[in-house]
C-alpha atoms as a PDB file:
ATOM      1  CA  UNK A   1       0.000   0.000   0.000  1.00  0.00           C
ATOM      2  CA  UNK A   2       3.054   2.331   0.857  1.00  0.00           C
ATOM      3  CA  UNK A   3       4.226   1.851  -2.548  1.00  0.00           C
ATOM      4  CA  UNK A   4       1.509   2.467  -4.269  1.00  0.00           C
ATOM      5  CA  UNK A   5       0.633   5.924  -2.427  1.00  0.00           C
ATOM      6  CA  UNK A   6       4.556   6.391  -3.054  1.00  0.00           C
ATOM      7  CA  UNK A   7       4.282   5.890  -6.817  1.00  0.00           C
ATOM      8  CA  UNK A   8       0.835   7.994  -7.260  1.00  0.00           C
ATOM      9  CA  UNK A   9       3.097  10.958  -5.364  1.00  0.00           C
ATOM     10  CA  UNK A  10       5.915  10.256  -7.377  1.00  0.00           C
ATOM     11  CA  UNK A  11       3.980  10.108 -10.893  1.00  0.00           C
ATOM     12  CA  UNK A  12       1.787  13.585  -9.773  1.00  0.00           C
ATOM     13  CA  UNK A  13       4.790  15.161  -9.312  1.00  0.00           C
ATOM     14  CA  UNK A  14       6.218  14.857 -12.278  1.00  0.00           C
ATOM     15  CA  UNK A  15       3.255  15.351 -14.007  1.00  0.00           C
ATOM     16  CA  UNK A  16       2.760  18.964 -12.269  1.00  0.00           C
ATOM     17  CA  UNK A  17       6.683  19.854 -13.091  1.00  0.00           C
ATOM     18  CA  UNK A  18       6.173  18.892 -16.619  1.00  0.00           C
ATOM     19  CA  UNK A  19       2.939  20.616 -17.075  1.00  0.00           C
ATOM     20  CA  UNK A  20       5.023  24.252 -15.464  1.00  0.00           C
ATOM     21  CA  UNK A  21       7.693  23.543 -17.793  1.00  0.00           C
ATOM     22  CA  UNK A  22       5.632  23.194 -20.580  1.00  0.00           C
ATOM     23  CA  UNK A  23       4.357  26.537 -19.726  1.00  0.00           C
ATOM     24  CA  UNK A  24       7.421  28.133 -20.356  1.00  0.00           C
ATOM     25  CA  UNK A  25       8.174  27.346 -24.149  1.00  0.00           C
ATOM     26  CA  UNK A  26       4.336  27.061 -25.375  1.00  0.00           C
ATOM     27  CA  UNK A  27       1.618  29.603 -25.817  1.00  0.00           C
ATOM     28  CA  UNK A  28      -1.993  28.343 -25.969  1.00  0.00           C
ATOM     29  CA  UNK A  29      -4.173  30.369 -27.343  1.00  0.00           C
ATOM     30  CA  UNK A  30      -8.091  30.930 -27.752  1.00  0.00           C
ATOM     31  CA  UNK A  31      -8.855  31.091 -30.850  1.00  0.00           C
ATOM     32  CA  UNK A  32      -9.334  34.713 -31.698  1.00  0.00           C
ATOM     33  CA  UNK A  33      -5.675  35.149 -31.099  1.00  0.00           C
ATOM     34  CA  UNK A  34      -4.580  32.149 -33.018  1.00  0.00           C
ATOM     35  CA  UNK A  35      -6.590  33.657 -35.435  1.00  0.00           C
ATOM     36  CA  UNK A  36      -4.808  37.373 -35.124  1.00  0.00           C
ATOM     37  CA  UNK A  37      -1.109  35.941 -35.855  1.00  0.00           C
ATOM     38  CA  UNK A  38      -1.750  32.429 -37.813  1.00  0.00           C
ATOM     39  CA  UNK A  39      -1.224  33.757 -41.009  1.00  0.00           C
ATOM     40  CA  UNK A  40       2.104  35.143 -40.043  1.00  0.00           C
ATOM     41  CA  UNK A  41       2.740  32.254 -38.542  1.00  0.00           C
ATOM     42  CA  UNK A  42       3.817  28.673 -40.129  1.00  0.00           C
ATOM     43  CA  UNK A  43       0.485  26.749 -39.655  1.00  0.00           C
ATOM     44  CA  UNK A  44       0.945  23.118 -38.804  1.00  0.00           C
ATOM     45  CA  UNK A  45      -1.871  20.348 -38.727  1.00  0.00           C
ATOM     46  CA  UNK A  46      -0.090  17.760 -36.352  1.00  0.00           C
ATOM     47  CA  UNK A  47      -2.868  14.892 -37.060  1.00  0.00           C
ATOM     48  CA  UNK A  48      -2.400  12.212 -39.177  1.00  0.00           C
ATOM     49  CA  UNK A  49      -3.331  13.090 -42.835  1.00  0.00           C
ATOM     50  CA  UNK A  50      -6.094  10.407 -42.637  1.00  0.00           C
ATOM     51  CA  UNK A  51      -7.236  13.408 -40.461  1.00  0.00           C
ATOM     52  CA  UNK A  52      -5.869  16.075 -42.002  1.00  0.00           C
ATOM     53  CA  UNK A  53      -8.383  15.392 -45.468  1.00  0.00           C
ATOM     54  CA  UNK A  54     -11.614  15.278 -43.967  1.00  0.00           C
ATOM     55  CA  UNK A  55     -10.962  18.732 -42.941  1.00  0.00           C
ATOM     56  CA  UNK A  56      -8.246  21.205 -42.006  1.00  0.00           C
ATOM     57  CA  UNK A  57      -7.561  25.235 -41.004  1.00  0.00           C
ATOM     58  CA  UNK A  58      -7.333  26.981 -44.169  1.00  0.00           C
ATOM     59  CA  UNK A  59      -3.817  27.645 -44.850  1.00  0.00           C
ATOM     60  CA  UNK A  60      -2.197  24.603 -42.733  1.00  0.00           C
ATOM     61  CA  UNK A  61       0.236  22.837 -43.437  1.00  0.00           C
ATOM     62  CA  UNK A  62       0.329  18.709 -42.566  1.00  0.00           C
ATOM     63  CA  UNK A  63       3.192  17.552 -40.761  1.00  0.00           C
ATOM     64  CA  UNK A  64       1.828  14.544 -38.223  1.00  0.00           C
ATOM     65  CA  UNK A  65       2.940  14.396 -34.843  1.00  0.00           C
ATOM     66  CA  UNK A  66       4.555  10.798 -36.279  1.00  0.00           C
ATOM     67  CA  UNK A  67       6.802  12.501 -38.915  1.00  0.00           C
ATOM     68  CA  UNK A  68       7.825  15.580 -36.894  1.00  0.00           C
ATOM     69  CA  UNK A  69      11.538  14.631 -36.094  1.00  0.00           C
ATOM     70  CA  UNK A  70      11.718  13.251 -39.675  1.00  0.00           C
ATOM     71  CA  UNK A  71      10.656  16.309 -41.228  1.00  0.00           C
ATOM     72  CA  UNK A  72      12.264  19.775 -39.063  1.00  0.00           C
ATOM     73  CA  UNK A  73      13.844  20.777 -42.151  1.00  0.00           C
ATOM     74  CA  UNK A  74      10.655  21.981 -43.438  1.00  0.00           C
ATOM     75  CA  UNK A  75      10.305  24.343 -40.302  1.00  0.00           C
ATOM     76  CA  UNK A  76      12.482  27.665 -39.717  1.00  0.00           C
ATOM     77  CA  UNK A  77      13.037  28.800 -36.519  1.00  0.00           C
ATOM     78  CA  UNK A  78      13.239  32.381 -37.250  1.00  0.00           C
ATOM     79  CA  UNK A  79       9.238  31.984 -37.899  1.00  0.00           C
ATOM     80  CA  UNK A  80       6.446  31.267 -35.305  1.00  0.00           C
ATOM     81  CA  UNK A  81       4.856  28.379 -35.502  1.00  0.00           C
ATOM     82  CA  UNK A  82       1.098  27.023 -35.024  1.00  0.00           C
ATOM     83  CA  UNK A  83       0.214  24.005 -33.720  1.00  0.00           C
ATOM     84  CA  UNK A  84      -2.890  22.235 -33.576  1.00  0.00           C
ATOM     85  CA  UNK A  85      -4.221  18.719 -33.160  1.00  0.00           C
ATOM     86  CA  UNK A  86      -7.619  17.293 -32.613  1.00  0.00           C
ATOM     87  CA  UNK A  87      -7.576  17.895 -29.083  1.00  0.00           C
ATOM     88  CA  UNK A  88      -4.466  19.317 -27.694  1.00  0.00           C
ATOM     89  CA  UNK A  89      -2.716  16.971 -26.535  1.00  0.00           C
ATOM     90  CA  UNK A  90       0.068  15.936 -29.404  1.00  0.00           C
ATOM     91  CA  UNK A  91       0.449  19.621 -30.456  1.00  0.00           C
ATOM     92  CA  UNK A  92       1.632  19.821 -27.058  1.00  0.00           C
ATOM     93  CA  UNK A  93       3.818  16.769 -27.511  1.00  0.00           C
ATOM     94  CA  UNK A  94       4.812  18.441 -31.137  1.00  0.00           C
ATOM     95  CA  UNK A  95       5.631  21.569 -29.086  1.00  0.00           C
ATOM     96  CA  UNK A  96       8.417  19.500 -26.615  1.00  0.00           C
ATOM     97  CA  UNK A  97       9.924  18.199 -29.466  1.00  0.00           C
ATOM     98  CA  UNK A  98      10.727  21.743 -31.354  1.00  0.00           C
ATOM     99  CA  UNK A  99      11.460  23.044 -28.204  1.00  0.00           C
ATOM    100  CA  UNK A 100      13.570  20.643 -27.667  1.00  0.00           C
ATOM    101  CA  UNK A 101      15.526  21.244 -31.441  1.00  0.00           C
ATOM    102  CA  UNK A 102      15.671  24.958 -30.636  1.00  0.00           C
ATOM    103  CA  UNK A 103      12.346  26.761 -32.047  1.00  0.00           C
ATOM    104  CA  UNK A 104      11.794  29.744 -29.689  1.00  0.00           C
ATOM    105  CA  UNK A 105       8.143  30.871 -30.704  1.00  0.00           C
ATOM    106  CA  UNK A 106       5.763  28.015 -30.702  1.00  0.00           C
ATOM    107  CA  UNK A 107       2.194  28.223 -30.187  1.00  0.00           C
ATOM    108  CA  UNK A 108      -0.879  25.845 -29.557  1.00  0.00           C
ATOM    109  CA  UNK A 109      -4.471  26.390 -30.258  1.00  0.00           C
ATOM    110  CA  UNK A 110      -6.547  25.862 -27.164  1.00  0.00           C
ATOM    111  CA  UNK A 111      -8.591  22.843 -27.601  1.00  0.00           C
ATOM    112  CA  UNK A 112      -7.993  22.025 -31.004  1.00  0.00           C
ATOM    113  CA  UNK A 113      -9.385  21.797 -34.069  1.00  0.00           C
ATOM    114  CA  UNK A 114     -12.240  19.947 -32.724  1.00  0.00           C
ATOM    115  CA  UNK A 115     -13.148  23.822 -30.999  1.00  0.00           C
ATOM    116  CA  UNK A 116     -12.279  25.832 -34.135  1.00  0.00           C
ATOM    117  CA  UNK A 117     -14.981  27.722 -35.687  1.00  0.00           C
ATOM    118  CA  UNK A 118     -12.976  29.017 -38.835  1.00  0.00           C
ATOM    119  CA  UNK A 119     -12.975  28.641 -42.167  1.00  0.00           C
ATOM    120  CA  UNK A 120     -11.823  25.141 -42.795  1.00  0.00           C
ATOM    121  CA  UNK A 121     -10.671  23.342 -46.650  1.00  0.00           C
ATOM    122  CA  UNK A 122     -11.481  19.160 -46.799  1.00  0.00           C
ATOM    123  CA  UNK A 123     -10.195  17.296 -49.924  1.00  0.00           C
END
């Protein structure tokens, strides 16, 4: 029983430092202010294309959360860059990763595409 009350403390813990860390390097935000700076911004659709066809943020670019360490080249870090997933939950993991590699300006929009009200392009 110790353990287990030792291991729930343990695993909270690093969940709550993560989460405060995370904090630092990622910017969600609603989605009138993703809206104000996306197009400035390299847009990036972090869901599987699968995904990614049946509908999308106008503008956005596809790179899946799957492909992202293959495929940095195609981001500059001298640009800010949009995330956004279904939820929000690998845009954040997309986030760690450029963070991570060295991109500064990275963004998230809060509760994902799922909450997004824009203008949207399907194939």
């Amino acid at each position: 029983m110790e353990i287990l009350i030792i291991v729930a403390v343990a695993l909270l813990t690093v969940g709550v430092f993560r989460y405060f860390r995370q904090k630092s390097f990622l910017k969600t935000l609603t989605e009138d202010q993703f809206r104000e700076g996306y197009r400035k911004a390299q847009l990036i659709d972090v869901r599987e294309p699968n995904e990614f066809d049946k509908g999308h943020i106008l503008g956005a670019r596809n790179i899946p959360l799957t492909q992202m360490k293959q495929r940095l080249v195609e981001l500059r870090k001298d640009k800010p860059v949009y995330l956004y997933c279904q939820g929000s939950s690998r845009s954040a993991r997309a986030a760690q990763l450029l963070h991570k590699k060295g991109y500064e300006d990275i963004s998230q929009l809060k509760g994902g595409f799922k909450k997004w009200t824009g203008k949207i392009k399907s194939k």
